[in-house]
Each structure stands twice: as structure tokens, then as C-alpha cells.
C-alpha atoms as a PDB file:
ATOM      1  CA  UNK A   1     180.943  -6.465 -80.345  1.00  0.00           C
ATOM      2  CA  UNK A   2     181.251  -3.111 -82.201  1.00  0.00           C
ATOM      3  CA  UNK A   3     183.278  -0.926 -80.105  1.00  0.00           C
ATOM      4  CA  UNK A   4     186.432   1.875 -81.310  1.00  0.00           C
ATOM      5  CA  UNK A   5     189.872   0.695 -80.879  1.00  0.00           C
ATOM      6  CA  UNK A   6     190.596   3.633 -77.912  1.00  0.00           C
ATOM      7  CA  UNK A   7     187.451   2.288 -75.911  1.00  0.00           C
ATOM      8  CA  UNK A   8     188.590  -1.777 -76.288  1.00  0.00           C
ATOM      9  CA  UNK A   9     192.033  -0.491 -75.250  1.00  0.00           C
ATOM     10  CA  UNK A  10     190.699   0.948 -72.163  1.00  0.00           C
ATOM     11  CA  UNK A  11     188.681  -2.029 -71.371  1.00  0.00           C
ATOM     12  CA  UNK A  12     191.289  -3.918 -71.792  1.00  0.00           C
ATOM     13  CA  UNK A  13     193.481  -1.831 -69.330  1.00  0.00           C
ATOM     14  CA  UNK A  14     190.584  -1.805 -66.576  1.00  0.00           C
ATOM     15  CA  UNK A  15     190.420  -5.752 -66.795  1.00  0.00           C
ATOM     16  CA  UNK A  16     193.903  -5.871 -66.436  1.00  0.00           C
ATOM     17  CA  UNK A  17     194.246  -3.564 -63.258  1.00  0.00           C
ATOM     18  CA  UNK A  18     191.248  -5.762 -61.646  1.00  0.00           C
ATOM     19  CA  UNK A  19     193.149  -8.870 -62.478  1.00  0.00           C
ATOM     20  CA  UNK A  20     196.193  -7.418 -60.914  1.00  0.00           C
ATOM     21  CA  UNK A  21     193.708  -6.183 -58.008  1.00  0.00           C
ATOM     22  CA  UNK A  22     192.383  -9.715 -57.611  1.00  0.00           C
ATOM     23  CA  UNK A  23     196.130 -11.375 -57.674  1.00  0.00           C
ATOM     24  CA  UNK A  24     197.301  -8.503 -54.966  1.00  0.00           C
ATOM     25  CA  UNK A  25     194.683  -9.314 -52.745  1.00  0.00           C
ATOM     26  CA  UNK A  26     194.712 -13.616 -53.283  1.00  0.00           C
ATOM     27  CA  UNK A  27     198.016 -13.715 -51.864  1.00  0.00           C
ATOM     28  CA  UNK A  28     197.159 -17.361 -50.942  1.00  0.00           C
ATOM     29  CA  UNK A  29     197.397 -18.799 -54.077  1.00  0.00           C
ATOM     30  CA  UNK A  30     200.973 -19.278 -55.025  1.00  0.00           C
ATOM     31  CA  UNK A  31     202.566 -18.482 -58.651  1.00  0.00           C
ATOM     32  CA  UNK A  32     203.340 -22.187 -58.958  1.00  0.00           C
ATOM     33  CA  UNK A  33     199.675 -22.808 -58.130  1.00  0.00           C
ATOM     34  CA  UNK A  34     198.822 -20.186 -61.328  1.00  0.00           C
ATOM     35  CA  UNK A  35     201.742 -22.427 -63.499  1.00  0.00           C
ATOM     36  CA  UNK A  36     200.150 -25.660 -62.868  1.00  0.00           C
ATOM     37  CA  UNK A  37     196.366 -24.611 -64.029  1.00  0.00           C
ATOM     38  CA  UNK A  38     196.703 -21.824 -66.491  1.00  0.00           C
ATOM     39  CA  UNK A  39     200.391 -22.192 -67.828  1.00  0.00           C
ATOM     40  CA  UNK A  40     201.359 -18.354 -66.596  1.00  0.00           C
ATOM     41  CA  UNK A  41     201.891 -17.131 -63.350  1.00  0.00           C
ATOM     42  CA  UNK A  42     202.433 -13.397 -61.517  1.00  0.00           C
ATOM     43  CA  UNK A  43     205.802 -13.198 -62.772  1.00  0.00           C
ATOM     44  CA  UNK A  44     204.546 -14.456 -66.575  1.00  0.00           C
ATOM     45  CA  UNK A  45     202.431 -11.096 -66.501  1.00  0.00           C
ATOM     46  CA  UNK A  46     205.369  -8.851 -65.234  1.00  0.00           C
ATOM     47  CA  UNK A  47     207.623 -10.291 -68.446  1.00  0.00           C
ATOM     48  CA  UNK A  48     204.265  -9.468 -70.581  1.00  0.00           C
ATOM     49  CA  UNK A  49     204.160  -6.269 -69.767  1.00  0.00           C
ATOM     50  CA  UNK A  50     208.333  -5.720 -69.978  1.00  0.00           C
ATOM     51  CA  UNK A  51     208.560  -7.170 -72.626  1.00  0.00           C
ATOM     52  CA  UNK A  52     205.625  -4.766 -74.413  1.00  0.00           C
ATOM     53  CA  UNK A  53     206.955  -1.697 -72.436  1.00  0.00           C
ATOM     54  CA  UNK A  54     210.490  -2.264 -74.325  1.00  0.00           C
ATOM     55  CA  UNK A  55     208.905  -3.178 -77.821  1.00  0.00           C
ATOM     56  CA  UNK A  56     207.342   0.503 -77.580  1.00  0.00           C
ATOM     57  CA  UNK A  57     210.765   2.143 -76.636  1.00  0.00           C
ATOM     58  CA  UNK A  58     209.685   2.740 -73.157  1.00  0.00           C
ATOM     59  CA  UNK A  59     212.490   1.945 -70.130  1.00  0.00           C
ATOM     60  CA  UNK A  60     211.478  -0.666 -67.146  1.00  0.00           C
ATOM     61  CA  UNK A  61     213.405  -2.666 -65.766  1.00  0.00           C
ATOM     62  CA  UNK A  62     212.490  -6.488 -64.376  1.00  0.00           C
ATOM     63  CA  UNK A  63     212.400  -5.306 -61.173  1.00  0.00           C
ATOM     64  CA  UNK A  64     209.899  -1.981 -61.913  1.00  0.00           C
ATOM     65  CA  UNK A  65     208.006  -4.337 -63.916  1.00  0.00           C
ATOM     66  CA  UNK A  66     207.315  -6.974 -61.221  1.00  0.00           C
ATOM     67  CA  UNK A  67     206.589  -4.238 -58.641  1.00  0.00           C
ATOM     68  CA  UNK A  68     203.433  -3.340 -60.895  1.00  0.00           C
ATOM     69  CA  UNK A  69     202.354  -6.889 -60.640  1.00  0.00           C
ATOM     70  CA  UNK A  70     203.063  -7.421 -56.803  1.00  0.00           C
ATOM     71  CA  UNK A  71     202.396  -4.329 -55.851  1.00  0.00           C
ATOM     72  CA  UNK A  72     205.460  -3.885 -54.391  1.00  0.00           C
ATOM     73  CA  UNK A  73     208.952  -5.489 -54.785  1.00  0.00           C
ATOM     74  CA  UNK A  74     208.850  -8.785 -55.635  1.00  0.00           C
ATOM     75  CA  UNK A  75     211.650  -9.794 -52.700  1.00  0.00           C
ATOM     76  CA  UNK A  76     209.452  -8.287 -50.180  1.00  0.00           C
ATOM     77  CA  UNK A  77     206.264 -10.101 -51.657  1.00  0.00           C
ATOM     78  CA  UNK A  78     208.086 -13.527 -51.632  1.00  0.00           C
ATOM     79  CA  UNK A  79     209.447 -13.026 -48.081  1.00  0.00           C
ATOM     80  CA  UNK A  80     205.940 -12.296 -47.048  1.00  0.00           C
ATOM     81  CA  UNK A  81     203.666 -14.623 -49.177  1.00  0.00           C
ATOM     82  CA  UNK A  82     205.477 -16.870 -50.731  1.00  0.00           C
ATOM     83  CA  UNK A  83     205.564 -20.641 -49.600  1.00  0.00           C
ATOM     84  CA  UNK A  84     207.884 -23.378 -50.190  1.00  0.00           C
ATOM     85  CA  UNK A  85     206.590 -25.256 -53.096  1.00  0.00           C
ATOM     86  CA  UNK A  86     205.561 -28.832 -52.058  1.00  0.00           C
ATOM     87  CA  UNK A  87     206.785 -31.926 -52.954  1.00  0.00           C
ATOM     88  CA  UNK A  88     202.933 -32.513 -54.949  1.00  0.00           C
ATOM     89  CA  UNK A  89     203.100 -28.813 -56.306  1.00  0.00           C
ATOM     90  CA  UNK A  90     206.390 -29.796 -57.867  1.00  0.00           C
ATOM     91  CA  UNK A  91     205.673 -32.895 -59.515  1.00  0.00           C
ATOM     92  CA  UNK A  92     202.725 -31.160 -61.061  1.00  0.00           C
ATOM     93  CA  UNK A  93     204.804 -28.730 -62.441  1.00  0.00           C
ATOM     94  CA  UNK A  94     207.587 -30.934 -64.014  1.00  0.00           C
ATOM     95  CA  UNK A  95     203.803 -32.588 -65.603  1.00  0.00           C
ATOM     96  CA  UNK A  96     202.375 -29.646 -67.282  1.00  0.00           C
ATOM     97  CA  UNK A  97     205.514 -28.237 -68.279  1.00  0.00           C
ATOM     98  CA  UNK A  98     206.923 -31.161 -70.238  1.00  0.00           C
ATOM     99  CA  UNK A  99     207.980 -30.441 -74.113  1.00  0.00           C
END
């Protein structure tokens, strides 16, 4: 693929919004759910993008950060969508996550 470096960065940025488009709107599937298949999770994506906000000098805060994932603040997404993890969903995250 041959494209400039301003045009891949605003692919880039598009694919991002629709993934956090896709994640706002699949409510259902719980961030432990996202840990135990792909290893990251809503809140993974949130320290991503702090994380890379601060290395470029530019202020957010955890919270600010997480309300661009969720799409609003994270307390108010958990008390709406978020489900005790089960007993299953637990022991397949002490699994995968072994070092």
C-alpha cells in the first residue's frame, strides 16, 4: 500500500472511531469478555490513548480518557452495562493472563 503519512493517519483515526462506535453500541460483551480473547479490553484502549495524549504534552486525565472510550463516564457505563464477572469468566482470565 502506497499511501502519504497524513492520509494513513486519518485512516487510522476513522478505524479507530468505528471501533469505538462498534464497542459503544456492543454493550453486551463485557471488558473481561475482550481480556480473555484478544488480551486488551475498553479500558486497555482508554490507557492507549492517555498514555499517547501525555507522551505528546497534551493534558487528560484517566477519567476524560475513558469517557472517549465509553462514551460517557466510565461509573455510569459500569452501573448500566456492566455484569458481574462469572465464576467461568474468571477462571479464564487467571488462564490467559498467567506470566
Amino acid at each position: 500500500m502506497t499511501i502519504d503519512e497524513q492520509t494513513r493517519t486519518e485512516l487510522e483515526a476513522a478505524a479507530f472511531r468505528r471501533l469505538l462506535e462498534h464497542l459503544r453500541a456492543r454493550t453486551d460483551v463485557q471488558n473481561i469478555d475482550l481480556m480473555n480473547l484478544a488480551g486488551f479490553c475498553r479500558n486497555c484502549l482508554s490507557n492507549w490513548f492517555e498514555d499517547a495524549a501525555k507522551a505528546r504534552g497534551v493534558p487528560v486525565t484517566r477519567d476524560e480518557a475513558r469517557s472517549m472510550v465509553y462514551g460517557m463516564p466510565y461509573e455510569e457505563w459500569k452501573a448500566r452495562h456492566q455484569a458481574p464477572a462469572t465464576d467461568a469468566q474468571k477462571t479464564n482470565f487467571a488462564q490467559s493472563h498467567k506470566h
